[in-house]
C-alpha atoms as a PDB file:
ATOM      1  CA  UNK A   1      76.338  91.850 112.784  1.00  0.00           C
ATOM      2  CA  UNK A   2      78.666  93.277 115.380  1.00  0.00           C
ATOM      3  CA  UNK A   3      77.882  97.245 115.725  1.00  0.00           C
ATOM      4  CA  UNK A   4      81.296  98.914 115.472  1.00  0.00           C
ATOM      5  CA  UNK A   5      80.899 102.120 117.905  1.00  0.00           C
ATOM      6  CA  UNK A   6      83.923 103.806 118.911  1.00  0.00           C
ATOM      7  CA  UNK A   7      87.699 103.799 118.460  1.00  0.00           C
ATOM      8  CA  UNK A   8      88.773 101.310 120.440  1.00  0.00           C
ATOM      9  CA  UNK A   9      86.784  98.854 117.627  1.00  0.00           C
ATOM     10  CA  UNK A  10      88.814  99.557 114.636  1.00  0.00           C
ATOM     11  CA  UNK A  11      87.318  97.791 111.808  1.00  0.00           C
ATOM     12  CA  UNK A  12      89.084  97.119 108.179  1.00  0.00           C
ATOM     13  CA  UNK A  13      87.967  95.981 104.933  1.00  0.00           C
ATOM     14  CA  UNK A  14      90.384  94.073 103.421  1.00  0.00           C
ATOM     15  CA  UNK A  15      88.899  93.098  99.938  1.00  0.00           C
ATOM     16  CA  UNK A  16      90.008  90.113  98.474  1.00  0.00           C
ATOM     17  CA  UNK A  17      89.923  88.620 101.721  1.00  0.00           C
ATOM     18  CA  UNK A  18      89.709  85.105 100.965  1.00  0.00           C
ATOM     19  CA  UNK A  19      93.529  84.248  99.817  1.00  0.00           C
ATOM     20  CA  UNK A  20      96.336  85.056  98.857  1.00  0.00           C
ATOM     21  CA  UNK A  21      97.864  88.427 100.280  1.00  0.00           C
ATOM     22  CA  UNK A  22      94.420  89.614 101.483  1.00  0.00           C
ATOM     23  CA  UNK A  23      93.923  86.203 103.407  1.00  0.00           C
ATOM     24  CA  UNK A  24      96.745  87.391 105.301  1.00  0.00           C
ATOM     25  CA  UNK A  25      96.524  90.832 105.454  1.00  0.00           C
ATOM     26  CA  UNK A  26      93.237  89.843 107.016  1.00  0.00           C
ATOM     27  CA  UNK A  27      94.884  86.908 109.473  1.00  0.00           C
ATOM     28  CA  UNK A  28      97.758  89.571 110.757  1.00  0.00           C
ATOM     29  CA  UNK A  29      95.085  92.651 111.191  1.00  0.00           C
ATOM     30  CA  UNK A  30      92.985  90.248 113.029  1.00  0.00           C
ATOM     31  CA  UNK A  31      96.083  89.272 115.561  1.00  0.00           C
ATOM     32  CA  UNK A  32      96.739  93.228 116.204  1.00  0.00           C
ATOM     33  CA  UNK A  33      93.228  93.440 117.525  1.00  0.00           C
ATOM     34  CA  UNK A  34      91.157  95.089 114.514  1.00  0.00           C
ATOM     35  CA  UNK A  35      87.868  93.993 113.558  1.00  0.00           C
ATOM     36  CA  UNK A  36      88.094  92.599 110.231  1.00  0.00           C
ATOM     37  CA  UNK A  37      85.305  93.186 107.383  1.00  0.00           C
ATOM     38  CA  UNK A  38      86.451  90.434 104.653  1.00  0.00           C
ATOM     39  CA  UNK A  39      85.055  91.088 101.411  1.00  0.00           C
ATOM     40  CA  UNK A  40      84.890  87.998  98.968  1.00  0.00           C
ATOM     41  CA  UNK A  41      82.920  87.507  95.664  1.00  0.00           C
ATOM     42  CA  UNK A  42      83.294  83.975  93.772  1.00  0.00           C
ATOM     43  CA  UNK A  43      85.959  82.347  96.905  1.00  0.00           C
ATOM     44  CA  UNK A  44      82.544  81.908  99.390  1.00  0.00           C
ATOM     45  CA  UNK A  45      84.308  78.358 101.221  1.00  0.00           C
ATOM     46  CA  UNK A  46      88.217  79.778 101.457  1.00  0.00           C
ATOM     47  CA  UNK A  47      85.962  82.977 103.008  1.00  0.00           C
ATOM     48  CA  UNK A  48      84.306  80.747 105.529  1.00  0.00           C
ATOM     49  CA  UNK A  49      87.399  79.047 106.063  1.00  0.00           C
ATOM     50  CA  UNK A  50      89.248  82.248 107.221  1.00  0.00           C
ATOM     51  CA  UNK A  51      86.009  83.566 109.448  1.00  0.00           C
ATOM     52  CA  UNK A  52      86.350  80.252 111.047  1.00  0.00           C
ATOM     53  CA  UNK A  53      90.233  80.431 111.298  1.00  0.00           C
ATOM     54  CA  UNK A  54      89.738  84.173 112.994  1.00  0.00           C
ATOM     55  CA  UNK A  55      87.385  83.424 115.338  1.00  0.00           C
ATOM     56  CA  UNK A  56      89.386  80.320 116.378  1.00  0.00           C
ATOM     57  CA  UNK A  57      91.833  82.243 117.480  1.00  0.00           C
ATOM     58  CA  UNK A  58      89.739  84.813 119.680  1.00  0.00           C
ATOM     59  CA  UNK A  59      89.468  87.618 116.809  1.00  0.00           C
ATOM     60  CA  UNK A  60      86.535  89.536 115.316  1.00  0.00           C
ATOM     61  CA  UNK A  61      85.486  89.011 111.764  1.00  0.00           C
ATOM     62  CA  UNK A  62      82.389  89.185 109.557  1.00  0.00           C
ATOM     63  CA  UNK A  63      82.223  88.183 105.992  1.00  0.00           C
ATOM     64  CA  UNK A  64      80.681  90.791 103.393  1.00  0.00           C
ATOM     65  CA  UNK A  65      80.265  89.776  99.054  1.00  0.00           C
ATOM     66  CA  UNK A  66      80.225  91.799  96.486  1.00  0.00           C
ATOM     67  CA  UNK A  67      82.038  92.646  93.267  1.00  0.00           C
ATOM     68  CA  UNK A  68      84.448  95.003  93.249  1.00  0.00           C
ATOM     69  CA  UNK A  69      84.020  95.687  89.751  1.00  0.00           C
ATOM     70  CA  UNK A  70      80.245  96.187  89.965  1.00  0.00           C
ATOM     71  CA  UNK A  71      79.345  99.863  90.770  1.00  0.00           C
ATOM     72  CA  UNK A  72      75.952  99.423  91.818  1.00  0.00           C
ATOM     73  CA  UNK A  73      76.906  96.117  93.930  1.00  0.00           C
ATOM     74  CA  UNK A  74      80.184  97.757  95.831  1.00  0.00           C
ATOM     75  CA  UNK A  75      77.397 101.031  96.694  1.00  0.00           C
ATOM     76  CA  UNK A  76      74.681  99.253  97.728  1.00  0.00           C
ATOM     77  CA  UNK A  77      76.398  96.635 100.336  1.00  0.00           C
ATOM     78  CA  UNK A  78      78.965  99.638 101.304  1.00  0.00           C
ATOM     79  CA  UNK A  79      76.457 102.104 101.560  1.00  0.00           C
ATOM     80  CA  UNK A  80      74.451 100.109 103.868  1.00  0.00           C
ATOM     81  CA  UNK A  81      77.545  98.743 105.587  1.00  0.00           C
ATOM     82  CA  UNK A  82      78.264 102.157 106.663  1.00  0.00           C
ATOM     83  CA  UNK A  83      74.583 102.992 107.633  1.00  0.00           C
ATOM     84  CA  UNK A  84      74.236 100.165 110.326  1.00  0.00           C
ATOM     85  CA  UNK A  85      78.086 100.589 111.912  1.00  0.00           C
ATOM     86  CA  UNK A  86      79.684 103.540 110.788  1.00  0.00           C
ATOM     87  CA  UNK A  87      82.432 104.761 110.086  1.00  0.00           C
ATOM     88  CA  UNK A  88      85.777 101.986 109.359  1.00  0.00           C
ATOM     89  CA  UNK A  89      89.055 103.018 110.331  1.00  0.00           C
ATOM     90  CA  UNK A  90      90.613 101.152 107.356  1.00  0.00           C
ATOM     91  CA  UNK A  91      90.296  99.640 103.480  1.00  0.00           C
ATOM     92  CA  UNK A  92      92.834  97.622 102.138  1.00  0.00           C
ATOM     93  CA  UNK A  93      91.711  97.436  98.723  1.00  0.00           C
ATOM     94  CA  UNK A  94      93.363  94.459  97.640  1.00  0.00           C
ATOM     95  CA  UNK A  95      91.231  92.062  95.160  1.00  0.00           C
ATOM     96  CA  UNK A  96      92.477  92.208  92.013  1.00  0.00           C
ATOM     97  CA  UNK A  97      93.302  89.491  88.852  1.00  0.00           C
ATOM     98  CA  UNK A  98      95.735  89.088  86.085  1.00  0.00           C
ATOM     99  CA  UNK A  99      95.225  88.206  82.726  1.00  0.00           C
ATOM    100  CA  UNK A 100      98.361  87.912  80.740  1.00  0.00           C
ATOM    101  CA  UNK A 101      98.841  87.817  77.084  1.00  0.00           C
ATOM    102  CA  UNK A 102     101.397  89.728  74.539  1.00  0.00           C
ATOM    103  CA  UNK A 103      99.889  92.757  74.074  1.00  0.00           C
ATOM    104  CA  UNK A 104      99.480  91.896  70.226  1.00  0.00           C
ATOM    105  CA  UNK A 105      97.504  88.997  71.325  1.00  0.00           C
ATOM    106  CA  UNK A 106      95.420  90.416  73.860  1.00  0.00           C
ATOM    107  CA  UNK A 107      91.694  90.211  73.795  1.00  0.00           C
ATOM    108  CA  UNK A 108      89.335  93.027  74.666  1.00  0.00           C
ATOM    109  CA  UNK A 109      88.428  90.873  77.497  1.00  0.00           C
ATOM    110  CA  UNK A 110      91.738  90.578  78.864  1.00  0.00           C
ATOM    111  CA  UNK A 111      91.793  94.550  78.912  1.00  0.00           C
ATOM    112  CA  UNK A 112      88.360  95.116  80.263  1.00  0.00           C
ATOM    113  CA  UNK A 113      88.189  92.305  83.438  1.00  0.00           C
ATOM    114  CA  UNK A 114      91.625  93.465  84.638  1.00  0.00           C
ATOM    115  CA  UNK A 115      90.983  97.394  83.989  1.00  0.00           C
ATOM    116  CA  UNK A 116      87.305  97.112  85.597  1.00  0.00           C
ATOM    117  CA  UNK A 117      88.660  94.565  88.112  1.00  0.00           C
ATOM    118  CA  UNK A 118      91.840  96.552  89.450  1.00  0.00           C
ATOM    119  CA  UNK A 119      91.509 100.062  88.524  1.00  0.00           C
ATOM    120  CA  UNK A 120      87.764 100.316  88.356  1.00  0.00           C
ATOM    121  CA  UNK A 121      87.530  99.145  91.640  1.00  0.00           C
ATOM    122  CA  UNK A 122      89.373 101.755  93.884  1.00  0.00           C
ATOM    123  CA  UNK A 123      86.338 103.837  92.581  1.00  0.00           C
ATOM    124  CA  UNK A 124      83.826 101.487  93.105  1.00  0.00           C
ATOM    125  CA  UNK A 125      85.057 100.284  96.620  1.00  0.00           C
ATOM    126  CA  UNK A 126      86.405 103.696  97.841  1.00  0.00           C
ATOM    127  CA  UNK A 127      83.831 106.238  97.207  1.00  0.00           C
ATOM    128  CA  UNK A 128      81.097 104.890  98.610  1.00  0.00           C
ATOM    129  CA  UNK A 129      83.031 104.773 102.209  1.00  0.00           C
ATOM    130  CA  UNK A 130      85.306 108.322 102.022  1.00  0.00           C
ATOM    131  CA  UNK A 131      82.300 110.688 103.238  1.00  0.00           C
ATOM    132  CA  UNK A 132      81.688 108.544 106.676  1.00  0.00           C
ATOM    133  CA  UNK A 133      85.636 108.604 106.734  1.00  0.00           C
ATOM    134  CA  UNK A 134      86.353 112.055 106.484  1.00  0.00           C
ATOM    135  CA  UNK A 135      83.535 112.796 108.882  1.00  0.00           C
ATOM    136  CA  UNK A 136      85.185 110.822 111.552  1.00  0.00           C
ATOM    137  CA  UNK A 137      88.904 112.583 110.741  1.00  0.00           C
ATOM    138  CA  UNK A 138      90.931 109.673 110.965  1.00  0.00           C
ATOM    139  CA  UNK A 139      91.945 106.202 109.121  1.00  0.00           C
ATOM    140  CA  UNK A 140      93.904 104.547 106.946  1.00  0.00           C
ATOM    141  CA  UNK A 141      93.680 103.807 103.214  1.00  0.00           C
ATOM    142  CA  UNK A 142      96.340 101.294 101.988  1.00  0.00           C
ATOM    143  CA  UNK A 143      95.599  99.988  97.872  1.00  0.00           C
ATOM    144  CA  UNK A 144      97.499  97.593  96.417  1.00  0.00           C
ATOM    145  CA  UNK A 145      99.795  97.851  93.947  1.00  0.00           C
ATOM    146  CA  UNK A 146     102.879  95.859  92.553  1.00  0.00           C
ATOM    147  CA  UNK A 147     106.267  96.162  91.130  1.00  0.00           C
ATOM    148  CA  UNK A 148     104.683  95.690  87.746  1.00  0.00           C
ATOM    149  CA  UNK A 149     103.076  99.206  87.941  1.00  0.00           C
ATOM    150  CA  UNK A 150     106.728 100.763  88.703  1.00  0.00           C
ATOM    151  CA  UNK A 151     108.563  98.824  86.143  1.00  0.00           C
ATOM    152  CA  UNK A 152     106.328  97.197  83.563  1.00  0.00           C
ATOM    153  CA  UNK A 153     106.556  93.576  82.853  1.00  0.00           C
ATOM    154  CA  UNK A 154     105.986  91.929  79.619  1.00  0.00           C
ATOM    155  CA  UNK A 155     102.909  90.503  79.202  1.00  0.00           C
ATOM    156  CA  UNK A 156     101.551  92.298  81.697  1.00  0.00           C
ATOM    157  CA  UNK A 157     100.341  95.819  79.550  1.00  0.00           C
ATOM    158  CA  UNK A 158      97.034  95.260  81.357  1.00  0.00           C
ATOM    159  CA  UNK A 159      98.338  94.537  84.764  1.00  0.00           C
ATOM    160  CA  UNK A 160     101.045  97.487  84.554  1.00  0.00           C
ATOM    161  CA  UNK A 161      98.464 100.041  83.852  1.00  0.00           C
ATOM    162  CA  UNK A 162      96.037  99.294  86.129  1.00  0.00           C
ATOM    163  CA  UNK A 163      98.523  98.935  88.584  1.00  0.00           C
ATOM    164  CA  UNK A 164     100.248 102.712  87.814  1.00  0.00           C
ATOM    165  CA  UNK A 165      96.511 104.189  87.847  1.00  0.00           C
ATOM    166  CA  UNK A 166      96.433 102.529  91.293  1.00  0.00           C
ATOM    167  CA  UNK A 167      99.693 104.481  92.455  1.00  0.00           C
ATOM    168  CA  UNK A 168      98.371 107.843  90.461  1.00  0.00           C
ATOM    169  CA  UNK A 169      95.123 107.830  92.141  1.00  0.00           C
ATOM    170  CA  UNK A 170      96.390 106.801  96.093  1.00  0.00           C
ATOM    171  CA  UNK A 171      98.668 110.080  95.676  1.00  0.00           C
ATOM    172  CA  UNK A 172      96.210 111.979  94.435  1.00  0.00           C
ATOM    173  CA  UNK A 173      93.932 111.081  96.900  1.00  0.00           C
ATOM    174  CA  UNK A 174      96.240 111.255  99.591  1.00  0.00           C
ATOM    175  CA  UNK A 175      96.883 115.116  98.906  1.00  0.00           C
ATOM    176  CA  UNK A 176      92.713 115.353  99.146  1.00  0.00           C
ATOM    177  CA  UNK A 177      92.933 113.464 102.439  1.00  0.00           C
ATOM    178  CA  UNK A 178      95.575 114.555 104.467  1.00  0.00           C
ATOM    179  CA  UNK A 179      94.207 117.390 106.060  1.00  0.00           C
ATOM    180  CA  UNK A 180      91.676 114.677 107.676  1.00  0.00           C
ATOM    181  CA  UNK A 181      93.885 112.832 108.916  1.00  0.00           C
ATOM    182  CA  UNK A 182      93.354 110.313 106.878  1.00  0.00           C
ATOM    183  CA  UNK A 183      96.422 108.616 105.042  1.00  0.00           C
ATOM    184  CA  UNK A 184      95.984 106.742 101.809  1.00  0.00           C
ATOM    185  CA  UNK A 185      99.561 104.799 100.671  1.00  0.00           C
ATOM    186  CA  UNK A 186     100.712 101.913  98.136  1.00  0.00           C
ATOM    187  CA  UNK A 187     102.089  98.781  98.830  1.00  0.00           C
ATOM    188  CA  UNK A 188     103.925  97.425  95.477  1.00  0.00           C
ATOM    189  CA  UNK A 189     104.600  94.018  96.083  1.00  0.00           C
ATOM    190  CA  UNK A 190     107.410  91.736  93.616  1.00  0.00           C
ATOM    191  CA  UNK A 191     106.818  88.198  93.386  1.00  0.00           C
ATOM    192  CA  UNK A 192     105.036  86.580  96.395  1.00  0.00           C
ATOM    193  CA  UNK A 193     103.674  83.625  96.634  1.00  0.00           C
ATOM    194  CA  UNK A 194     100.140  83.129  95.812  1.00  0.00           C
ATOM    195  CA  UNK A 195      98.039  81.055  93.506  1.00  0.00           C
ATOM    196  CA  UNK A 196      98.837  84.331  90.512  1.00  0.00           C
ATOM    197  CA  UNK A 197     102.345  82.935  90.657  1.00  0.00           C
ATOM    198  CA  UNK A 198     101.897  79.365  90.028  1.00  0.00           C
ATOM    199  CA  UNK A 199     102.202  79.265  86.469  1.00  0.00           C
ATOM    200  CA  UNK A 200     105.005  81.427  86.369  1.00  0.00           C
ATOM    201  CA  UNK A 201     108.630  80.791  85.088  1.00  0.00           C
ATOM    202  CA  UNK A 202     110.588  80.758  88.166  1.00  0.00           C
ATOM    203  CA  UNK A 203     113.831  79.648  86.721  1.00  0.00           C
ATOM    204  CA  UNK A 204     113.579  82.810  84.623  1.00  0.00           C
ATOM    205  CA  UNK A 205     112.397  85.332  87.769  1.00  0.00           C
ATOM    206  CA  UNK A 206     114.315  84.441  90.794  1.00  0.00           C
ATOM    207  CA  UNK A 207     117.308  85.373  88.827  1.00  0.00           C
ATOM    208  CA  UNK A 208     116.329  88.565  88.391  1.00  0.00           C
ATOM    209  CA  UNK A 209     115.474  89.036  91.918  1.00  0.00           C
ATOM    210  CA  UNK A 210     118.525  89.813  94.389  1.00  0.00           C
ATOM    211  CA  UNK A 211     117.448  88.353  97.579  1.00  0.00           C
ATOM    212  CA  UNK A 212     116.926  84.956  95.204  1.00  0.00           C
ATOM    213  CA  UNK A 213     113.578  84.183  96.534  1.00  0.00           C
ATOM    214  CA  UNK A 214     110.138  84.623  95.986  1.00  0.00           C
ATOM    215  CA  UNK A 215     108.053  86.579  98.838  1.00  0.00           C
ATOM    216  CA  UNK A 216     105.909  85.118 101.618  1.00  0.00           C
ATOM    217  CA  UNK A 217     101.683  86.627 102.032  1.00  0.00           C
ATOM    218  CA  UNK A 218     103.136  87.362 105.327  1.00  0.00           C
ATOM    219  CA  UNK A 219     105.911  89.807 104.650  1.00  0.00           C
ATOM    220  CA  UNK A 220     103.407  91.881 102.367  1.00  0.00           C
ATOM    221  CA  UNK A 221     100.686  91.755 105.451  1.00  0.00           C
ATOM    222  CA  UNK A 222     103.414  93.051 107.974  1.00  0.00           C
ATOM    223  CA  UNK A 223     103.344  96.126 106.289  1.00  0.00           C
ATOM    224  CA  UNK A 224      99.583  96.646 105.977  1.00  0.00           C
ATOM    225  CA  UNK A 225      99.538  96.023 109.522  1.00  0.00           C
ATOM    226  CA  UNK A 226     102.360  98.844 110.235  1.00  0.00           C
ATOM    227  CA  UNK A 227     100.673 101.216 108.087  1.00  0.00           C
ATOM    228  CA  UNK A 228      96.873 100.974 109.817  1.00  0.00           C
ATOM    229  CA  UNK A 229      98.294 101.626 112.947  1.00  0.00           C
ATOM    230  CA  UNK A 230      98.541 104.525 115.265  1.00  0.00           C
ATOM    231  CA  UNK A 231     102.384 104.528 114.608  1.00  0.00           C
ATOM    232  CA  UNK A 232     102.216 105.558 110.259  1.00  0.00           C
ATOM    233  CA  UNK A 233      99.981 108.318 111.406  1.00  0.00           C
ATOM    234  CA  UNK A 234     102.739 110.416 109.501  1.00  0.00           C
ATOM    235  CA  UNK A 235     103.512 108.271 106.458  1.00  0.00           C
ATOM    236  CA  UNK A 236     101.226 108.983 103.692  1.00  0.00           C
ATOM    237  CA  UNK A 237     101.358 109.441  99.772  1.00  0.00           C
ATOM    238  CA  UNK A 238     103.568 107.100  99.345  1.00  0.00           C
ATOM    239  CA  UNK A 239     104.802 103.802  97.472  1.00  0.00           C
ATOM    240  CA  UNK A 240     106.441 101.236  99.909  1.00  0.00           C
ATOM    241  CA  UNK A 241     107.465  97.824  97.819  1.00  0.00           C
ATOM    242  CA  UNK A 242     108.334  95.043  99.248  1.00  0.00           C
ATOM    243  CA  UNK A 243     110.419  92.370  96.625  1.00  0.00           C
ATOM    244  CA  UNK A 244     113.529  91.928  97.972  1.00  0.00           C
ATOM    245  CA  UNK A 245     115.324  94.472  95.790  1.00  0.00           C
ATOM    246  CA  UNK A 246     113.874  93.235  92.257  1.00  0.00           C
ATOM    247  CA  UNK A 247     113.072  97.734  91.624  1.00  0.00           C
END
């Protein structure tokens, strides 16, 4: 394991690394020079895939598994994470899942795994990290949350909540953090394309979208990338979207 030592080796979690918008939050970060911590659970060959992928293309990447929504797992591979390389500049706290269903029809388990999964885990994922972070006085804490916790969607009661506890807690947090140096913002993303959109309806969405399209992994990762550098230093507490005008 590489040791990360000073500032010029800026290393990010991105959780959920594996696909999907993490896969290339993880793929841009990498580009721009960071060292790139990709946290997987279940997706161990797509993981591989990207470490390969990375390092292909001259970057720095090591591959870390846990789940998010396991207290005790997230602390103990964090916690000892932290104790052999200190401190990261950044966490992307991106894994999440969807489990949609009429909220009439929806099983305690379609509640729990998304609450535990999405909401539970900027607890689980985030605490374990903030004291080395606020030690160090700087860094960047971007969570992700979508257009459904702005708006609501139907279907989604599970997904909209744990996506508006995501936004309550990253401005609350952000308030806490600030004085470190340490900025903690949203990204809300609309309809991008990932496997979470392949069973949708999109001769009923891209209507409702402006720009008539569905988002690229790429768009969403240029703005993680933006705000983990140097150059967002002043941007924090806030709720960026990016879904070409659908809120």
């Amino acid at each position: 394991m590489a040791r990360v030592t000073s500032e010029t080796e800026k290393a990010v979690l991105v959780t959920g690394a594996s696909r999907g918008i993490g896969r290339a939050i993880a793929l841009a970060a990498a580009e721009a020079g960071y060292t790139i911590i990709a946290h997987y659970n279940r997706g161990e060959a797509a993981a591989v895939s990207l470490r390969e992928e990375i390092r292909a293309k001259g970057g720095n990447i090591e591959l870390i598994k846990f789940d998010v929504a396991n207290r005790t797992d997230c602390r103990t591979k964090l916690e000892a994470w932290t104790e052999a390389n200190g401190a990261l500049w950044g966490i992307v706290n991106n894994a999440g899942i969807n489990a949609d269903n009429s909220f009439p029809a929806m099983s305690d388990d379609n509640w729990d795994s998304v609450i535990h999964t999405n909401l539970d885990s900027f607890y689980n994922v985030l605490h374990p990290l903030l004291m080395p972070l606020c030690r160090r006085k700087r860094g960047r804490i971007i969570a992700m949350a979508s257009v459904s916790g702005i708006i609501g969607n139907r279907g989604q009661v599970n997904y909209s909540a744990s996506k508006a506890g995501i936004i309550g807690a990253a401005k609350a947090l952000a308030v806490e953090l600030a004085s470190r140096s340490i900025t903690v913002n949203c990204i809300a993303p609309g309809i991008i394309e990932t496997d979470m959109m392949k069973s949708a309806s999109l001769e009923v969405i891209l209507p409702t979208i402006p720009m008539g399209r569905v988002g690229k992994p790429e768009e969403v990762a240029a703005l993680a990338v933006f705000l983990l550098s140097d150059a967002a230093a002043y941007i924090t507490r806030q709720v960026i979207s990016v879904n070409g005008g659908l809120a």
